[in-house]
Protein backbone atom coordinates (compact mmCIF):
# COMPACT_ATOMS: atom_id res chain seq x y z
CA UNK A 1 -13.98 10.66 6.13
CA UNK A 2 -17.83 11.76 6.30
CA UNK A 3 -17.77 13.19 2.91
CA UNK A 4 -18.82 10.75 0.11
CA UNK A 5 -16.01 10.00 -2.44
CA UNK A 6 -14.16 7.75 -4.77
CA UNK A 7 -10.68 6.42 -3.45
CA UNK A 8 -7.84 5.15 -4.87
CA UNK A 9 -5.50 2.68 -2.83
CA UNK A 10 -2.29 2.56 -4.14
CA UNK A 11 1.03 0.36 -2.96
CA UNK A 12 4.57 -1.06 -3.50
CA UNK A 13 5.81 1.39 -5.81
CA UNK A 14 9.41 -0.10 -5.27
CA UNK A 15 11.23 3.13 -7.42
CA UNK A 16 9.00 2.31 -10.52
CA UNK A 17 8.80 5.84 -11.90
CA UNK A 18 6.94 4.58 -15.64
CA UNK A 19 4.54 2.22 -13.44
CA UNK A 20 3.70 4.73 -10.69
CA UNK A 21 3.41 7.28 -13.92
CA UNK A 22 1.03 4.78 -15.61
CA UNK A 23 -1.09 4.55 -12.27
CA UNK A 24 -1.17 8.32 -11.73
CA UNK A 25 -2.68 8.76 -15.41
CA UNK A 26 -5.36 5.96 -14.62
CA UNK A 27 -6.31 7.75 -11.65
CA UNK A 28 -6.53 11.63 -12.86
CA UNK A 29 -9.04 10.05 -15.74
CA UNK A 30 -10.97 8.36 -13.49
CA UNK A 31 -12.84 11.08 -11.45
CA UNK A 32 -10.63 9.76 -8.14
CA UNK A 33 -11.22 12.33 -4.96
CA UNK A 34 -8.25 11.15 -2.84
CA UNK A 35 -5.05 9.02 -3.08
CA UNK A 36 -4.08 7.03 -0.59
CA UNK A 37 -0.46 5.07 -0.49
CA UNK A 38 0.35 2.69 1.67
CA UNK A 39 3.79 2.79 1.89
CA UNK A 40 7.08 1.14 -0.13
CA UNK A 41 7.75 3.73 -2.18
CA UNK A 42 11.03 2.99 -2.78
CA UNK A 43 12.98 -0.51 -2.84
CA UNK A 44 14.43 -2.11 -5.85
CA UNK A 45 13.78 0.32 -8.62
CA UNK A 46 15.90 2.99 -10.32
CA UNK A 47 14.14 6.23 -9.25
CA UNK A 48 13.11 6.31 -5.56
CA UNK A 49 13.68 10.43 -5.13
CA UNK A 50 11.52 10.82 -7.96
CA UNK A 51 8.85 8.51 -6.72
CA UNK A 52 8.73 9.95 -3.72
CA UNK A 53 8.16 13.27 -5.32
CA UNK A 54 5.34 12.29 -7.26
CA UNK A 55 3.54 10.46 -3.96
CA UNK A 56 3.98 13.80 -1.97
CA UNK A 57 2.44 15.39 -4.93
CA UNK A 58 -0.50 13.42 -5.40
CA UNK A 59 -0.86 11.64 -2.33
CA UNK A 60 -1.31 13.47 1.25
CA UNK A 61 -1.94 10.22 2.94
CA UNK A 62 0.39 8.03 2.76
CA UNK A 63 1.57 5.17 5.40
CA UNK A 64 5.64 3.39 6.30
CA UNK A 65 6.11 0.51 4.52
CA UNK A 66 9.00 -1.98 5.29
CA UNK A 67 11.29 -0.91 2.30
CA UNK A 68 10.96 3.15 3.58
CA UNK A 69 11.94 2.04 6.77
CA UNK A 70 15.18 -0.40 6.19
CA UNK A 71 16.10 2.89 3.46
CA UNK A 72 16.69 5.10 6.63
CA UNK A 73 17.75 2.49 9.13
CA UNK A 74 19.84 -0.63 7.16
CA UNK A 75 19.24 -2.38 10.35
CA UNK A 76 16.02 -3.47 9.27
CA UNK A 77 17.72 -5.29 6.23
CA UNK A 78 18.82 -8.26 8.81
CA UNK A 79 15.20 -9.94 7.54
CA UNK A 80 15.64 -9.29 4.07
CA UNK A 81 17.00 -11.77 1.54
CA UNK A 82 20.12 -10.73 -0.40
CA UNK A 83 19.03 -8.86 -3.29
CA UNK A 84 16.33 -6.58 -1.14
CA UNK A 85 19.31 -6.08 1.27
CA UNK A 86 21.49 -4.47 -2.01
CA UNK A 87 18.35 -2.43 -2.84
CA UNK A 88 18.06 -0.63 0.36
CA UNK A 89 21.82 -0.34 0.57
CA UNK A 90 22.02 1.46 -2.78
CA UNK A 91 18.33 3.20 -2.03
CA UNK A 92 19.71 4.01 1.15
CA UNK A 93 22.76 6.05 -0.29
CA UNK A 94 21.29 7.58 -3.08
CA UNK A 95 18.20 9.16 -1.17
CA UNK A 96 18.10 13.07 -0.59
CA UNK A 97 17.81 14.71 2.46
CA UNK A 98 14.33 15.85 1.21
CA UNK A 99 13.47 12.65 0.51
CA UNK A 100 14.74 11.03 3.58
CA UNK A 101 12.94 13.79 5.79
CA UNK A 102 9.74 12.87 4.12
CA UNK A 103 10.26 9.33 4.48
CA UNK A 104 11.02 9.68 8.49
CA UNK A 105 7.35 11.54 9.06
CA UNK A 106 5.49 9.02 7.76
CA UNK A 107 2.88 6.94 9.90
CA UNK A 108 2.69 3.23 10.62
CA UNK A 109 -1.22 3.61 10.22
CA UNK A 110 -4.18 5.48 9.55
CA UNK A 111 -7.88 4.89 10.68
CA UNK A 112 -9.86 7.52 9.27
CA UNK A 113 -13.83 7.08 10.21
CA UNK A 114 -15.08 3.83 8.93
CA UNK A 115 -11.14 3.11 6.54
CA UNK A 116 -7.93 2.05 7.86
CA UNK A 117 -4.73 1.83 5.97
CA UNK A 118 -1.65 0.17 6.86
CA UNK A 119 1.39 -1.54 4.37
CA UNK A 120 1.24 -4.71 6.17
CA UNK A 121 -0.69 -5.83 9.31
CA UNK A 122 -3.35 -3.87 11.75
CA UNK A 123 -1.85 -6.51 13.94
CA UNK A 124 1.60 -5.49 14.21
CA UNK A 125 2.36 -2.62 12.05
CA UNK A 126 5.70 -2.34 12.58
CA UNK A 127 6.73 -5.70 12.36
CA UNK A 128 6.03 -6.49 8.98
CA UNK A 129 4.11 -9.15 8.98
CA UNK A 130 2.35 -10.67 6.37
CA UNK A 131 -1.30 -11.78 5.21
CA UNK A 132 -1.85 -14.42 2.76
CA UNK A 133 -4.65 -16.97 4.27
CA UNK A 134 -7.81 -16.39 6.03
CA UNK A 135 -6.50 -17.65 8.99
CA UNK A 136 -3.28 -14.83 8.85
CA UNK A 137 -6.54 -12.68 8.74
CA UNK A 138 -8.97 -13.83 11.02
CA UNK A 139 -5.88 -13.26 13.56
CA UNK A 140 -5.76 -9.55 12.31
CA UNK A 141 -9.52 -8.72 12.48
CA UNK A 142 -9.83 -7.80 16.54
CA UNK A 143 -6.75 -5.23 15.85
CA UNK A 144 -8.36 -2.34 13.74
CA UNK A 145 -12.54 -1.39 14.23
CA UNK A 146 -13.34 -0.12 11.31
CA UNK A 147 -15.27 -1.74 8.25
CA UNK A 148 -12.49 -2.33 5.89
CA UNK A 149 -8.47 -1.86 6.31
CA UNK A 150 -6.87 -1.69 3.02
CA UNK A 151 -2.99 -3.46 2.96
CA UNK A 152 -0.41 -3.99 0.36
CA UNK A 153 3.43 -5.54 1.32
CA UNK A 154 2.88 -8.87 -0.55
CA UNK A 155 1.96 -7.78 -3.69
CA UNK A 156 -0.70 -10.05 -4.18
CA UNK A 157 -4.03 -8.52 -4.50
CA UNK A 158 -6.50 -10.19 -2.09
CA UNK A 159 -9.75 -9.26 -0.21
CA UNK A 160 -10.01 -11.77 2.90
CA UNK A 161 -13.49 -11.75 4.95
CA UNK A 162 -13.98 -11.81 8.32
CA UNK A 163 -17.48 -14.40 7.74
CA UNK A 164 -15.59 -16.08 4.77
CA UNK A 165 -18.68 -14.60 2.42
CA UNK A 166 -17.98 -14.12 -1.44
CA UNK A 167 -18.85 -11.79 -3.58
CA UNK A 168 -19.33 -7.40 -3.29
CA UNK A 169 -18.98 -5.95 -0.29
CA UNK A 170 -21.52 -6.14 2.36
CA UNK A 171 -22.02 -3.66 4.95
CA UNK A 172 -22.82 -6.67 7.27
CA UNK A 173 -18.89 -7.88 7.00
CA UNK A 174 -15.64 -7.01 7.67
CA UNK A 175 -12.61 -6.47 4.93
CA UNK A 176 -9.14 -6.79 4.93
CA UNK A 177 -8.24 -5.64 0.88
CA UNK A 178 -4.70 -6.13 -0.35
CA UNK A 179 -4.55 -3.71 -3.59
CA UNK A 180 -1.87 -5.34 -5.22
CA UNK A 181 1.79 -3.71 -6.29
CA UNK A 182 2.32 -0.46 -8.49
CA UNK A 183 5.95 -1.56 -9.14
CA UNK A 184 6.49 -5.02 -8.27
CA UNK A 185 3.52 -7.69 -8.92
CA UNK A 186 3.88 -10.91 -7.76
CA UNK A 187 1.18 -12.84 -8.68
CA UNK A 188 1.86 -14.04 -11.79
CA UNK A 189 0.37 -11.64 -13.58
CA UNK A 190 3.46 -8.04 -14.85
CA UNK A 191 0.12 -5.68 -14.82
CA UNK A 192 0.20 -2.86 -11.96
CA UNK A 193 -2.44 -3.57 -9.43
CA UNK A 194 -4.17 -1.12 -7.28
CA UNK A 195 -7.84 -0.51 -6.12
CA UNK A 196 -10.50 1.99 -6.11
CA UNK A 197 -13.08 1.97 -3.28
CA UNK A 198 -16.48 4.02 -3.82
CA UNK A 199 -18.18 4.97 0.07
CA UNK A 200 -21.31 5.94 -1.96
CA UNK A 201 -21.74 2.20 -3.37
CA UNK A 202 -19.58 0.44 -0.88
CA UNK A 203 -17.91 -1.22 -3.92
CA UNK A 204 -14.61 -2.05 -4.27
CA UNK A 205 -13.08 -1.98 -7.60
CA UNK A 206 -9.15 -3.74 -8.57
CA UNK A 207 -7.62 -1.90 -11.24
CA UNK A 208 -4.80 -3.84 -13.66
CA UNK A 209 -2.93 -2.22 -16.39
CA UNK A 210 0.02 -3.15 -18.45
């Protein structure tokens, strides 16, 4: 990623065509130069195929998240709680071959120069794990070398530091930057949550919308 650019981080679509639709318009009108998703596409909502379309469409770098993974293997549901276990069940039947291809060539991460993306942990990719306190992220820090690794998987937009500072973004410190859920907030607050991150400026930017 040498080239200077605007990014949008997007995650947790969980089948929410008119949210992921709503996020897609915000994007095209906001001079974006590269989508990046970081995984649960489907999961819960009514249209996973047609999610999945749009993110191949608009999005050529795009991560696994937890929800992809337990709609191709229903193994993975042993961890869930009941109703996420029925949503990959019926996600998991109603899927396309297309669909479930593009679902099974998906990576766990991506570093890409001074970024690195991942749904849930730099720590454990696969496992799922999840980041909600400094300390959760202090333990993640040693696992990716880059600046700043962007996350989703809890739905709660956060940006933890590895010096504790406050404030923008230094190019002194170290970011871990949950973007928030497309489809499924769950921080209180219904709005869609992603981010936009600017190399030029080093600013990071969290997008809500109703």
């Amino acid at each position: 990623m040498g080239a200077i650019m605007r990014i949008a981080i997007i995650s947790d679509v969980h089948g929410n065509l008119e949210a992921l639709t709503e996020a897609i318009s915000i994007i095209n009108s906001s001079n974006i130069d590269r989508i990046v998703c970081l995984g649960d596409i489907v999961g819960y909502g009514a249209n996973p195929n047609e999610c999945i379309e749009i993110i191949q469409r608009h999005c050529p770098e795009t991560v696994l998240g937890n929800h992809d993974a337990a709609a191709l293997d229903l193994s993975i549901t042993r961890h869930f709680n009941e109703y996420a276990r029925e949503a990959a069940e019926w996600t998991h039947d109603v899927l396309t071959q297309k669909s479930r291809e593009y679902l099974e060539s998906l990576p766990l991460i991506i570093n890409d120069h001074e970024l690195t993306f991942v749904h849930a942990s730099p720590r454990r990719p696969g496992e799922w794990d999840y980041i909600f306190s400094n300390l959760e992220a202090r333990l993640n820090f040693p696992f990716f070398t880059t600046p700043i690794c962007f996350i989703g998987h809890s739905h709660v937009p956060q940006i933890f530091s590895e010096h504790l500072s406050h404030g923008p973004l230094s190019r002194d410190d170290r970011y871990i930057i949950n973007v928030g859920s497309i489809g499924q907030p769950r921080d209180g607050n219904p709005d869609l949550s992603f981010g936009i991150f600017d190399t030029k400026e080093w600013a990071y930017e969290h997008i809500r919308a109703p």
